[in-house]
PDB file of N, CA and C in Angstrom:
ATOM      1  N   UNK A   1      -1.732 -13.831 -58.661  1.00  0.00           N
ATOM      2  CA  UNK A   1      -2.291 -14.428 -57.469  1.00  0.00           C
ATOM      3  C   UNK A   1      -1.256 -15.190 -56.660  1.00  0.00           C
ATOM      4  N   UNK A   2      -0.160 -15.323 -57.213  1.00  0.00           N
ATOM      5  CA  UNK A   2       0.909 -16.109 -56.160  1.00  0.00           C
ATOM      6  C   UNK A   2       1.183 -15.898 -55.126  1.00  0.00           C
ATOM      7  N   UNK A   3       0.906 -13.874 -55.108  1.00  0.00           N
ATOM      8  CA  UNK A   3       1.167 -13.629 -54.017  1.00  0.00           C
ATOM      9  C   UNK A   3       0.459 -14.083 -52.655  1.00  0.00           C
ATOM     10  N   UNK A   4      -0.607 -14.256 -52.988  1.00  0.00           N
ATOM     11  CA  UNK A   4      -1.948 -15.112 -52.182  1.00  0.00           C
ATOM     12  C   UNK A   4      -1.996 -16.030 -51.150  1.00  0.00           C
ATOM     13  N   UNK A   5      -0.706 -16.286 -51.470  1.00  0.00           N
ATOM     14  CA  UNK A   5      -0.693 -18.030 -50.232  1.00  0.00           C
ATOM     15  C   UNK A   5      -0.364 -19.718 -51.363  1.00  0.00           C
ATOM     16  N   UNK A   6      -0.382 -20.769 -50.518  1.00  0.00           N
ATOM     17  CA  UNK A   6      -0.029 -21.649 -51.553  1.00  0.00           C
ATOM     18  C   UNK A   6      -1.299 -22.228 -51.942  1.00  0.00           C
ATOM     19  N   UNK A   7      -2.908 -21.904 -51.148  1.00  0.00           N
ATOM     20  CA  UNK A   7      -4.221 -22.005 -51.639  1.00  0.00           C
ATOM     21  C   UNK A   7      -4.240 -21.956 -53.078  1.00  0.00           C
ATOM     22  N   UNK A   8      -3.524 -20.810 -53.608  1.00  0.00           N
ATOM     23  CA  UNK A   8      -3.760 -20.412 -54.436  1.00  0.00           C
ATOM     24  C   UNK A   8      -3.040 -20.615 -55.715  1.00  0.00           C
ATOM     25  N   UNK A   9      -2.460 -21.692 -55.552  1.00  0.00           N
ATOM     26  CA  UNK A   9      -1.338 -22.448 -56.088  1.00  0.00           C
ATOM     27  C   UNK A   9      -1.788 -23.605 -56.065  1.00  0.00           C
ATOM     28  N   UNK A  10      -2.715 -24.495 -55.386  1.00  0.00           N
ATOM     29  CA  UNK A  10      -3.368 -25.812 -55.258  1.00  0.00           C
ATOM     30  C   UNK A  10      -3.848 -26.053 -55.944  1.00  0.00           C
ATOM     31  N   UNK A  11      -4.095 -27.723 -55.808  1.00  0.00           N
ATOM     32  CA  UNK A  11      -5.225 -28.527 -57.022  1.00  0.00           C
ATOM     33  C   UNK A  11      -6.417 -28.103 -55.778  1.00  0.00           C
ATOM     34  N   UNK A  12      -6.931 -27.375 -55.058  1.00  0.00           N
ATOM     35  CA  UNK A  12      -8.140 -27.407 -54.617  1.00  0.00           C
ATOM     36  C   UNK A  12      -8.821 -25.883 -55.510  1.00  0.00           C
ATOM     37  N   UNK A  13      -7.782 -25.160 -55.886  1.00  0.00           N
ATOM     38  CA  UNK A  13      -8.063 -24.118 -56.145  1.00  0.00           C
ATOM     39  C   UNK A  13      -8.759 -23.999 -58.060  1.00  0.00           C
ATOM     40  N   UNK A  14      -8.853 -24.900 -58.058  1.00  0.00           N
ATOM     41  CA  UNK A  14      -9.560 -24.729 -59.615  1.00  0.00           C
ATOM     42  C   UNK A  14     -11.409 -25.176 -59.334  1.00  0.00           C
ATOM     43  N   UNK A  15     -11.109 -25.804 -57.967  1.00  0.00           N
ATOM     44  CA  UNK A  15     -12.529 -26.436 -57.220  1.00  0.00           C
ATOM     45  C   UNK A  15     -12.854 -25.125 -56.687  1.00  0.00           C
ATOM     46  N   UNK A  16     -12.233 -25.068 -56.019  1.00  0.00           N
ATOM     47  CA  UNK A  16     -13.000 -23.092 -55.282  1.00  0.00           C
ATOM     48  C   UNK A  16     -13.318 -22.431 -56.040  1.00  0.00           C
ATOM     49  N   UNK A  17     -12.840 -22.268 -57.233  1.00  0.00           N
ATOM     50  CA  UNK A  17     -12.986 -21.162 -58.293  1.00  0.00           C
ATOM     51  C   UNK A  17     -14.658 -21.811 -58.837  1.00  0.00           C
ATOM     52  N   UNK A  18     -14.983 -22.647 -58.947  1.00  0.00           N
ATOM     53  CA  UNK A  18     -16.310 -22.839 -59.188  1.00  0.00           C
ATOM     54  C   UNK A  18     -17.302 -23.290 -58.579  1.00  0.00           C
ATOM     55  N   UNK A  19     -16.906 -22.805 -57.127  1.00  0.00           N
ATOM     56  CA  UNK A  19     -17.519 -22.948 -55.481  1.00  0.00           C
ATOM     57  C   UNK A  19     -17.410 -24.484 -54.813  1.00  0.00           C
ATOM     58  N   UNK A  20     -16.531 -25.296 -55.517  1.00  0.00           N
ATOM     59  CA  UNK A  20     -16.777 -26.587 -54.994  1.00  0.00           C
ATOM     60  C   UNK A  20     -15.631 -26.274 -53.467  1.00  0.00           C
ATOM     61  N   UNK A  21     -15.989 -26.798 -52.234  1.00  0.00           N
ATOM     62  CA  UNK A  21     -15.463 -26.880 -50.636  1.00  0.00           C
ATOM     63  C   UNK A  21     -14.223 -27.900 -50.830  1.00  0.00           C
ATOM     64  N   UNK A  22     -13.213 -27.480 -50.447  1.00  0.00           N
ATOM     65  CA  UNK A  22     -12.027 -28.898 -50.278  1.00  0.00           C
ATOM     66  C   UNK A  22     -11.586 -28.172 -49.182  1.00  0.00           C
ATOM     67  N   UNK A  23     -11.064 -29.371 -48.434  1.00  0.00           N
ATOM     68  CA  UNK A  23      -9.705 -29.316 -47.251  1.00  0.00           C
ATOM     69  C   UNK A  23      -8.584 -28.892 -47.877  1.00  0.00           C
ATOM     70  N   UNK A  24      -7.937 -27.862 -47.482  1.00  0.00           N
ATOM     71  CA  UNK A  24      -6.178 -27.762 -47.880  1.00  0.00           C
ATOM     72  C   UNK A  24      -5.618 -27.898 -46.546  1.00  0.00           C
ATOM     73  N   UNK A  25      -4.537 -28.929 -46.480  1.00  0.00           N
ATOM     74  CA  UNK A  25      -3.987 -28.799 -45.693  1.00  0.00           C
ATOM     75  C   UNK A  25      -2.653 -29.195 -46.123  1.00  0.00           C
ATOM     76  N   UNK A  26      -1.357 -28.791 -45.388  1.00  0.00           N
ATOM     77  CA  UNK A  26      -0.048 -28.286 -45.478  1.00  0.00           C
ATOM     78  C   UNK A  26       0.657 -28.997 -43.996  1.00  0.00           C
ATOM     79  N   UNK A  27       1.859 -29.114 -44.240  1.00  0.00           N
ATOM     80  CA  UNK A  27       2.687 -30.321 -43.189  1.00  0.00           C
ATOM     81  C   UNK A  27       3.108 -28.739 -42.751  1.00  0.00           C
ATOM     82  N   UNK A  28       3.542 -29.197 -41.422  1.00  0.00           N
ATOM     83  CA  UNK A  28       4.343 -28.044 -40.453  1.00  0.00           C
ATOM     84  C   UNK A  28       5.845 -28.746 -40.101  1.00  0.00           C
ATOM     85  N   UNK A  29       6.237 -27.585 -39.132  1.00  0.00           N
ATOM     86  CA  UNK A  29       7.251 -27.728 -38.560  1.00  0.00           C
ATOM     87  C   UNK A  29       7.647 -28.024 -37.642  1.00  0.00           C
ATOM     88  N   UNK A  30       6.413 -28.680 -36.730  1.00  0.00           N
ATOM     89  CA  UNK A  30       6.434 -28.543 -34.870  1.00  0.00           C
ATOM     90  C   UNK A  30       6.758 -30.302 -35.019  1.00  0.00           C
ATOM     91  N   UNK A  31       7.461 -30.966 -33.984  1.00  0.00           N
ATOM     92  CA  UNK A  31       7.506 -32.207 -33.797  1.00  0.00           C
ATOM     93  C   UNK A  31       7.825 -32.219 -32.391  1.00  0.00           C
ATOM     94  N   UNK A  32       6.637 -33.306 -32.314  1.00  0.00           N
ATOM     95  CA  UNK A  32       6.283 -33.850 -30.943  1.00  0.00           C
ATOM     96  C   UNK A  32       8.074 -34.924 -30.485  1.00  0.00           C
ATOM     97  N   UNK A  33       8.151 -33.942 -29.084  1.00  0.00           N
ATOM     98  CA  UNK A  33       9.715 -34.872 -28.330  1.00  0.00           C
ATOM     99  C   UNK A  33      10.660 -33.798 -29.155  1.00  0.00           C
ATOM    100  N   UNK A  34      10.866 -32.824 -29.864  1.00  0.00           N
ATOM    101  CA  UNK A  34      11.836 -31.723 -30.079  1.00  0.00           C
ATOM    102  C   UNK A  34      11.603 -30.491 -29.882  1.00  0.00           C
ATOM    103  N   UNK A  35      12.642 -29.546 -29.657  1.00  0.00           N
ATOM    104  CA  UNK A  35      12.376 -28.394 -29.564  1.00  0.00           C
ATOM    105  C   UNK A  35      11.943 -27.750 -30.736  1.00  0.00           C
ATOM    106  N   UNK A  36      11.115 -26.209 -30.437  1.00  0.00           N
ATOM    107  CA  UNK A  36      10.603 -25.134 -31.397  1.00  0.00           C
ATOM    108  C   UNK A  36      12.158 -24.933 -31.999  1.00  0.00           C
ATOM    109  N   UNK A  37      11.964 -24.888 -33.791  1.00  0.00           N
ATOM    110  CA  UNK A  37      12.968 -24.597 -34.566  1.00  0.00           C
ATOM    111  C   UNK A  37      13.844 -25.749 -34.693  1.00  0.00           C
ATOM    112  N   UNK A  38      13.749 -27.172 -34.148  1.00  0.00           N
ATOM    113  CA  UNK A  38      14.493 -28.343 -34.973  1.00  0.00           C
ATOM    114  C   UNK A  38      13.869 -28.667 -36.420  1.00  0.00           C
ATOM    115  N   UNK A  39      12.357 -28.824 -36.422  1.00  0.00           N
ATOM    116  CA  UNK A  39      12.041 -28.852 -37.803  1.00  0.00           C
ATOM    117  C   UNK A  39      12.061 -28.225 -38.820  1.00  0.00           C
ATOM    118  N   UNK A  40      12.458 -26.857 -38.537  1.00  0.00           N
ATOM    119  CA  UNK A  40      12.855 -25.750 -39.635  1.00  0.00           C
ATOM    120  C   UNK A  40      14.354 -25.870 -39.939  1.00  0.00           C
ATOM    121  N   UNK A  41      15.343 -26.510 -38.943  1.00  0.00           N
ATOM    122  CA  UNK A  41      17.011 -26.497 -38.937  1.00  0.00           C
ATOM    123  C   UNK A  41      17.043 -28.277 -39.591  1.00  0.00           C
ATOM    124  N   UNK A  42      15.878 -28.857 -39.746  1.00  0.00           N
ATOM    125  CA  UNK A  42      16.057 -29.974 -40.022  1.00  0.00           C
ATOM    126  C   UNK A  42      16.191 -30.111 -41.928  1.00  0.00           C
ATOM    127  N   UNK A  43      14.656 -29.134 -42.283  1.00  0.00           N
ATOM    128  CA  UNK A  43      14.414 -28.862 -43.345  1.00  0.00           C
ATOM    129  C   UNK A  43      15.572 -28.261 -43.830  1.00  0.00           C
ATOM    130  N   UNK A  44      16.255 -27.232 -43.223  1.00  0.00           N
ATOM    131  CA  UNK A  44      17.033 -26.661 -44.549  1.00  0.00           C
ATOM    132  C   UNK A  44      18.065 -27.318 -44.732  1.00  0.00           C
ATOM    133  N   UNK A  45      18.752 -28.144 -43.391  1.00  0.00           N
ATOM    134  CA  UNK A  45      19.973 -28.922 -43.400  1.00  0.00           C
ATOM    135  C   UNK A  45      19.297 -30.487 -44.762  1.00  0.00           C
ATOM    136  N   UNK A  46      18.298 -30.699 -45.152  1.00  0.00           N
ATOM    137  CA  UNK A  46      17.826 -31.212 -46.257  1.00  0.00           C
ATOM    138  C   UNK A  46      18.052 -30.688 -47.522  1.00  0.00           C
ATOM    139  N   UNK A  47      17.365 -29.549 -47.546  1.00  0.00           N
ATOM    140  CA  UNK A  47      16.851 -28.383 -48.591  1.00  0.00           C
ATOM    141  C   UNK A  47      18.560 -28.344 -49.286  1.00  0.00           C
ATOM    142  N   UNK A  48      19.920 -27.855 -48.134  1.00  0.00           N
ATOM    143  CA  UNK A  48      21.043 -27.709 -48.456  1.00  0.00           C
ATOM    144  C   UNK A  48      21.722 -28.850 -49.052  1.00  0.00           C
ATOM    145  N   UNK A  49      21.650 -30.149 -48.603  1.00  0.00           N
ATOM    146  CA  UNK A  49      22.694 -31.310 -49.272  1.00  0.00           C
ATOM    147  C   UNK A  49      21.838 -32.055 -50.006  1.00  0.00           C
ATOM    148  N   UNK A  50      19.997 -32.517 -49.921  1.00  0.00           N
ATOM    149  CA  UNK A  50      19.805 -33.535 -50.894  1.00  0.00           C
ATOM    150  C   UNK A  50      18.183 -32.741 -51.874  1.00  0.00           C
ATOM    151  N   UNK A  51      18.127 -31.599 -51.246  1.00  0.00           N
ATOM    152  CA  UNK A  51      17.278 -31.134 -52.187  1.00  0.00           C
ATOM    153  C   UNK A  51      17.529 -31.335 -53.830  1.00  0.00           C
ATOM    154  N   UNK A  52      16.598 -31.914 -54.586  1.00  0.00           N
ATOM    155  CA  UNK A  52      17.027 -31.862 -56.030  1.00  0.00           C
ATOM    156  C   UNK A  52      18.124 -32.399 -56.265  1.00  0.00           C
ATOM    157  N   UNK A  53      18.781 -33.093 -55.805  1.00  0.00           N
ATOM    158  CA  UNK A  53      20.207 -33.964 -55.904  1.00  0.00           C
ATOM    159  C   UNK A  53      19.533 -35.506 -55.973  1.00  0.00           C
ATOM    160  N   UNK A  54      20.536 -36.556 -56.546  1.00  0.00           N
ATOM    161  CA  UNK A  54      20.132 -37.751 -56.650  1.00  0.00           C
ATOM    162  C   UNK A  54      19.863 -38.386 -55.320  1.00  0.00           C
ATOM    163  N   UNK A  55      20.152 -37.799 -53.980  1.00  0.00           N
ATOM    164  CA  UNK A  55      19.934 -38.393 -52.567  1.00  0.00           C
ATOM    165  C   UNK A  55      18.223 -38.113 -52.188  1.00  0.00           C
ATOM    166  N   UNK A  56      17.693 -37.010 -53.532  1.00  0.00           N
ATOM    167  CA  UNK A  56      16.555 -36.806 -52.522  1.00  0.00           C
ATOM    168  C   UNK A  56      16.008 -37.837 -52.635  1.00  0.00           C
ATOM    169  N   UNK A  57      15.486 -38.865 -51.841  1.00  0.00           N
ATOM    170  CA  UNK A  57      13.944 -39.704 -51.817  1.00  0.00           C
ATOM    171  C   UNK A  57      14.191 -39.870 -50.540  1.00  0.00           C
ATOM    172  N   UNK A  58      12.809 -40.852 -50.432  1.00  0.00           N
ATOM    173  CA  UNK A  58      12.179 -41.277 -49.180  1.00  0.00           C
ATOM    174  C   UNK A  58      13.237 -42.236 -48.520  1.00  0.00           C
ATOM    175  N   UNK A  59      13.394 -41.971 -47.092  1.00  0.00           N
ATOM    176  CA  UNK A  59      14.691 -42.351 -46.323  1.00  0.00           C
ATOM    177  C   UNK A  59      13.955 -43.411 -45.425  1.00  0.00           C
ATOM    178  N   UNK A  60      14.413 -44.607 -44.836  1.00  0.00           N
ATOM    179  CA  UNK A  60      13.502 -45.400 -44.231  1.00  0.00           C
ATOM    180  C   UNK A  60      13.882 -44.839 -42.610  1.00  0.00           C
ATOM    181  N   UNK A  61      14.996 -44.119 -42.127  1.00  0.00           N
ATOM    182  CA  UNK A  61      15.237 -43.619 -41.005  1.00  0.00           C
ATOM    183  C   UNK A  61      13.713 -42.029 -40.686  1.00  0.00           C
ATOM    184  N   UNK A  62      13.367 -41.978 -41.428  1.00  0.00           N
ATOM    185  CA  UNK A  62      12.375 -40.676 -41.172  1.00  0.00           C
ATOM    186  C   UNK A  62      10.930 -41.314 -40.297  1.00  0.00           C
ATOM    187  N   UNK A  63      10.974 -40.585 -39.852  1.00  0.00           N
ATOM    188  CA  UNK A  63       9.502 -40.933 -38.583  1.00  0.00           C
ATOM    189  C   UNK A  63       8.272 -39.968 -39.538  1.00  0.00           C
ATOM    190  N   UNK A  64       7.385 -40.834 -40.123  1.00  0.00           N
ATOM    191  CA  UNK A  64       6.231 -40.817 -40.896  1.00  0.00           C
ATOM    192  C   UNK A  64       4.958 -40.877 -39.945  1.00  0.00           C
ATOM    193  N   UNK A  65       4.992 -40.827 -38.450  1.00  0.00           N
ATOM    194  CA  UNK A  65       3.705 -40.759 -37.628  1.00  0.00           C
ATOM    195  C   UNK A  65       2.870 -39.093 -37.976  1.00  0.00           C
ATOM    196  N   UNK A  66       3.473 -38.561 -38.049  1.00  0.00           N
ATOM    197  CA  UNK A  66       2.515 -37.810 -38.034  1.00  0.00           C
ATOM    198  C   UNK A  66       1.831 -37.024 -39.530  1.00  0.00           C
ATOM    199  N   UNK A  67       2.548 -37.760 -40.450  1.00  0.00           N
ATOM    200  CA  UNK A  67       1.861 -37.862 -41.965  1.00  0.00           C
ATOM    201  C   UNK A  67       0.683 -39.028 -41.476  1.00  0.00           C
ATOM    202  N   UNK A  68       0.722 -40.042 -40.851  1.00  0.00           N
ATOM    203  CA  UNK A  68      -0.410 -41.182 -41.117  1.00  0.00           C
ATOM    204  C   UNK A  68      -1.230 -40.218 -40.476  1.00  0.00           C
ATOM    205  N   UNK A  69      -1.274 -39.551 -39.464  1.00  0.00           N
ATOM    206  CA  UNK A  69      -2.225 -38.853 -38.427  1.00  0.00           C
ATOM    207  C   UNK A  69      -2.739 -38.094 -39.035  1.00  0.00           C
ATOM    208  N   UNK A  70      -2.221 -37.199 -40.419  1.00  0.00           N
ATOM    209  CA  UNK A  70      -2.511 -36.659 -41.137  1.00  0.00           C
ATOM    210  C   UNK A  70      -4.052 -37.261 -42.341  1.00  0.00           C
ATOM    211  N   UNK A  71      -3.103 -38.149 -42.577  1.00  0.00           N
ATOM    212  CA  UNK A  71      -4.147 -39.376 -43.355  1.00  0.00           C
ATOM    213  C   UNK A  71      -5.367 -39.508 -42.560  1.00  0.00           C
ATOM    214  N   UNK A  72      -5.275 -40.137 -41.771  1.00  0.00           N
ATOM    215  CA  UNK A  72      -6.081 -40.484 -41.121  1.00  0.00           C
ATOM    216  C   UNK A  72      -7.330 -39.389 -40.371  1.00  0.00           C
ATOM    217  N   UNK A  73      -6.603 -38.283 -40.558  1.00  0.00           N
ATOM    218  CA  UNK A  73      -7.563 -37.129 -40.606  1.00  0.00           C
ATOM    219  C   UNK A  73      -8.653 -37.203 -41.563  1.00  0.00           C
ATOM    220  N   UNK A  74      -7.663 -37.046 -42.720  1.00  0.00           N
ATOM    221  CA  UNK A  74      -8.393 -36.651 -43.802  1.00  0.00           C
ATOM    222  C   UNK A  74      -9.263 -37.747 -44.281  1.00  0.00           C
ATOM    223  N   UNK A  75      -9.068 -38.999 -44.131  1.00  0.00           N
ATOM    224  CA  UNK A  75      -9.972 -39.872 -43.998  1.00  0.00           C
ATOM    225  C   UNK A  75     -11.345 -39.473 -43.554  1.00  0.00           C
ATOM    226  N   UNK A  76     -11.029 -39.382 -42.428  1.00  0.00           N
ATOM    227  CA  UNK A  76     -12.177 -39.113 -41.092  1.00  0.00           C
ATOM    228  C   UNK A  76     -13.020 -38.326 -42.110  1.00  0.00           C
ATOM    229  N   UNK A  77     -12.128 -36.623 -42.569  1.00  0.00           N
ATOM    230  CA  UNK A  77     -12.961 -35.724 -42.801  1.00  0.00           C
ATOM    231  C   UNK A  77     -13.618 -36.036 -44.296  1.00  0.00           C
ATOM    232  N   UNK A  78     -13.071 -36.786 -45.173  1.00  0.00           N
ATOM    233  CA  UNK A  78     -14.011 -37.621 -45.959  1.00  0.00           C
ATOM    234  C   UNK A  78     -15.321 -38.031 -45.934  1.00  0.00           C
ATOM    235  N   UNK A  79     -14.953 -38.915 -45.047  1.00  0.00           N
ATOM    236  CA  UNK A  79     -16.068 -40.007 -44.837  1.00  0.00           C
ATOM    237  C   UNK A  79     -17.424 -38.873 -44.173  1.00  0.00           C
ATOM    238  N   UNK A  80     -17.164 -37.895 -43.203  1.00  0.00           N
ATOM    239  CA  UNK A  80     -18.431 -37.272 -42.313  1.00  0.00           C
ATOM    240  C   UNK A  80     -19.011 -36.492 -43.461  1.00  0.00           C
ATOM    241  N   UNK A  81     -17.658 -35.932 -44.505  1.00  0.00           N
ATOM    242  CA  UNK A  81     -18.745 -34.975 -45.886  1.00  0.00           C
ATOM    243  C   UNK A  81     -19.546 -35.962 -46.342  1.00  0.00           C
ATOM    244  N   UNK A  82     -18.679 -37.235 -47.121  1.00  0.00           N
ATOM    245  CA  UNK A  82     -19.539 -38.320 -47.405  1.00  0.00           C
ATOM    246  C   UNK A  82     -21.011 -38.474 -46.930  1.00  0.00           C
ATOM    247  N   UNK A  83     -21.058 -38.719 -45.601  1.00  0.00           N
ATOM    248  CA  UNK A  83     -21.825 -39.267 -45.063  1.00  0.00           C
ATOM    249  C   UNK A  83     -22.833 -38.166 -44.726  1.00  0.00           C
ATOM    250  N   UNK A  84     -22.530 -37.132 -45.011  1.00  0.00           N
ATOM    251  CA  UNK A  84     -23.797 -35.705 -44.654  1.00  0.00           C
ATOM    252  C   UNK A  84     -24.990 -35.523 -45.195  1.00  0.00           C
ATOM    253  N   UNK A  85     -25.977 -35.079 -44.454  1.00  0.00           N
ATOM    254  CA  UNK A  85     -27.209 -35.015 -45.381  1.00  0.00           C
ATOM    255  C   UNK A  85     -27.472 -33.749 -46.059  1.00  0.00           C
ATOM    256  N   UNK A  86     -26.748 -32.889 -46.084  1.00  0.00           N
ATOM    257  CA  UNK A  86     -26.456 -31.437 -46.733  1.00  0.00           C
ATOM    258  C   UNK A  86     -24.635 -31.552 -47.658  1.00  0.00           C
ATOM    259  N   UNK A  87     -24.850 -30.682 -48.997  1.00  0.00           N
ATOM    260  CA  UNK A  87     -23.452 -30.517 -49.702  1.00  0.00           C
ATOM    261  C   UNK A  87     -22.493 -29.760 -48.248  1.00  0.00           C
ATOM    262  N   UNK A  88     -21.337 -29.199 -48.281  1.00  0.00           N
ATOM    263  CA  UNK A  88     -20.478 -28.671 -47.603  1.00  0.00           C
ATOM    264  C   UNK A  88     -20.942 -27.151 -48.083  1.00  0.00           C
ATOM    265  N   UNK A  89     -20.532 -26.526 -47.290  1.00  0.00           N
ATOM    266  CA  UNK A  89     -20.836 -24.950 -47.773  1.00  0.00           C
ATOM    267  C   UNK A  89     -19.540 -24.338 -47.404  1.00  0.00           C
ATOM    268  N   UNK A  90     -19.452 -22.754 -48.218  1.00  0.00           N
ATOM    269  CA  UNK A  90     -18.267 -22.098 -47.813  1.00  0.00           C
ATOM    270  C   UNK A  90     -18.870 -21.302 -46.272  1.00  0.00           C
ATOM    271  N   UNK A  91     -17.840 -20.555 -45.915  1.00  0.00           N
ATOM    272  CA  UNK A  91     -18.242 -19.784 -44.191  1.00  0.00           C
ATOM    273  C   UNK A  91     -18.746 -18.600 -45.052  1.00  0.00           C
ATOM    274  N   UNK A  92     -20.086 -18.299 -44.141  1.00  0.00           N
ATOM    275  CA  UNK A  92     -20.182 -16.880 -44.795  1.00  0.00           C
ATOM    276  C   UNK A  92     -19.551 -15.507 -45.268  1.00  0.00           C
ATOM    277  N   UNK A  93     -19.676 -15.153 -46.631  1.00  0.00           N
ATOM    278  CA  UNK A  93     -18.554 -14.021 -46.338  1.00  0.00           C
ATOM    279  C   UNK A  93     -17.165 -14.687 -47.097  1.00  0.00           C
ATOM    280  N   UNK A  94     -16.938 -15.642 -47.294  1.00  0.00           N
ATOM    281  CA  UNK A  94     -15.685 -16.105 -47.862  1.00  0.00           C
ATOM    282  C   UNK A  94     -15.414 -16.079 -49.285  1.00  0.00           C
ATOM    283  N   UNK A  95     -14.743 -15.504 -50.066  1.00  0.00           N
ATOM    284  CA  UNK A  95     -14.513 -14.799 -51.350  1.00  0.00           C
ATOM    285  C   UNK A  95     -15.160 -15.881 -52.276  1.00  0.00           C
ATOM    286  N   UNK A  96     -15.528 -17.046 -51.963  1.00  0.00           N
ATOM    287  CA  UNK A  96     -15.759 -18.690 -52.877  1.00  0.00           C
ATOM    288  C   UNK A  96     -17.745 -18.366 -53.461  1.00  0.00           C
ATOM    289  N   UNK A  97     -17.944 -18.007 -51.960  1.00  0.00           N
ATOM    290  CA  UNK A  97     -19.071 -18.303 -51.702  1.00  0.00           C
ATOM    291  C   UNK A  97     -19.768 -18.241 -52.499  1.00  0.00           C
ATOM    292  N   UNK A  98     -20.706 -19.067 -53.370  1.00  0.00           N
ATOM    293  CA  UNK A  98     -22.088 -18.410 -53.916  1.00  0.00           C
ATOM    294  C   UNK A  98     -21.354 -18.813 -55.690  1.00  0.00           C
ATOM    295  N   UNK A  99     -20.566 -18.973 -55.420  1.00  0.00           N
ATOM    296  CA  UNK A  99     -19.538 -19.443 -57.176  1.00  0.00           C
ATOM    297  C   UNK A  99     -20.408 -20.697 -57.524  1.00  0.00           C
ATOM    298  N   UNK A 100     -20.368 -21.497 -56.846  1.00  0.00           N
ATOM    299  CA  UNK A 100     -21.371 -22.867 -57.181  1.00  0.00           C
ATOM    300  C   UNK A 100     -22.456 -22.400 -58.232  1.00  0.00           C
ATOM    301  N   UNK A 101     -22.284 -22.762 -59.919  1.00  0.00           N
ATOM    302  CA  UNK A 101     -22.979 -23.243 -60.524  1.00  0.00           C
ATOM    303  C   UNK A 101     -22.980 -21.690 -61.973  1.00  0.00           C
ATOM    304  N   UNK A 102     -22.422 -20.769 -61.441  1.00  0.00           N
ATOM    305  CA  UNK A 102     -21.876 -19.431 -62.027  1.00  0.00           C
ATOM    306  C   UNK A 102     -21.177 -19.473 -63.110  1.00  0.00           C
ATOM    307  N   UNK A 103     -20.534 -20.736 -63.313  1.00  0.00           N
ATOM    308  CA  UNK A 103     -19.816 -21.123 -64.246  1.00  0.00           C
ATOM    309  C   UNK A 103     -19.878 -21.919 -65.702  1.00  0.00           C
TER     310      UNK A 103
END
């Protein structure tokens, strides 16, 4: 299944497998105020000198706005499942569907 995507590689994916609904979501490459392809020339110029080396950690020069925006998503989308008067369902048709309770 690797070939699959990184879904399928996730901690959401042991939840799908027995129909439970999660958010996956995944950081990109686009950054707001740079051009298309700085965040991909940014990553590998990383990936190349501190990937897996004792330099990798968290740098206090890195702009973290759009991880909080991230957060703060997922917050949001928390709280409205939370707060629903129905469970979450899969979209019809979606390979998950109907797994709830099969197990």
């Amino acid at each position: 299944m690797s070939d699959r995507g990184f879904f399928y590689r996730s901690d959401q994916f042991n939840f799908a497998k027995v129909g439970v609904p999660g958010a996956y979501t995944h950081g990109g490459l686009d950054f707001v105020g740079h051009p298309k392809g700085w965040g991909l020339e940014q990553r590998a110029k990383w990936e190349a000198t501190h990937y897996h080396q004792p330099s990798d950690h968290l740098d206090d020069s890195w702009n973290i706005e759009g991880a909080i925006d991230d957060v703060r998503l997922l917050f949001f989308l928390g709280a409205e499942v939370g707060d629903a008067n129905a469970m979450p369902r899969w979209k019809k048709g979606d390979e998950f569907e109907g797994r709830r309770g099969q197990e």
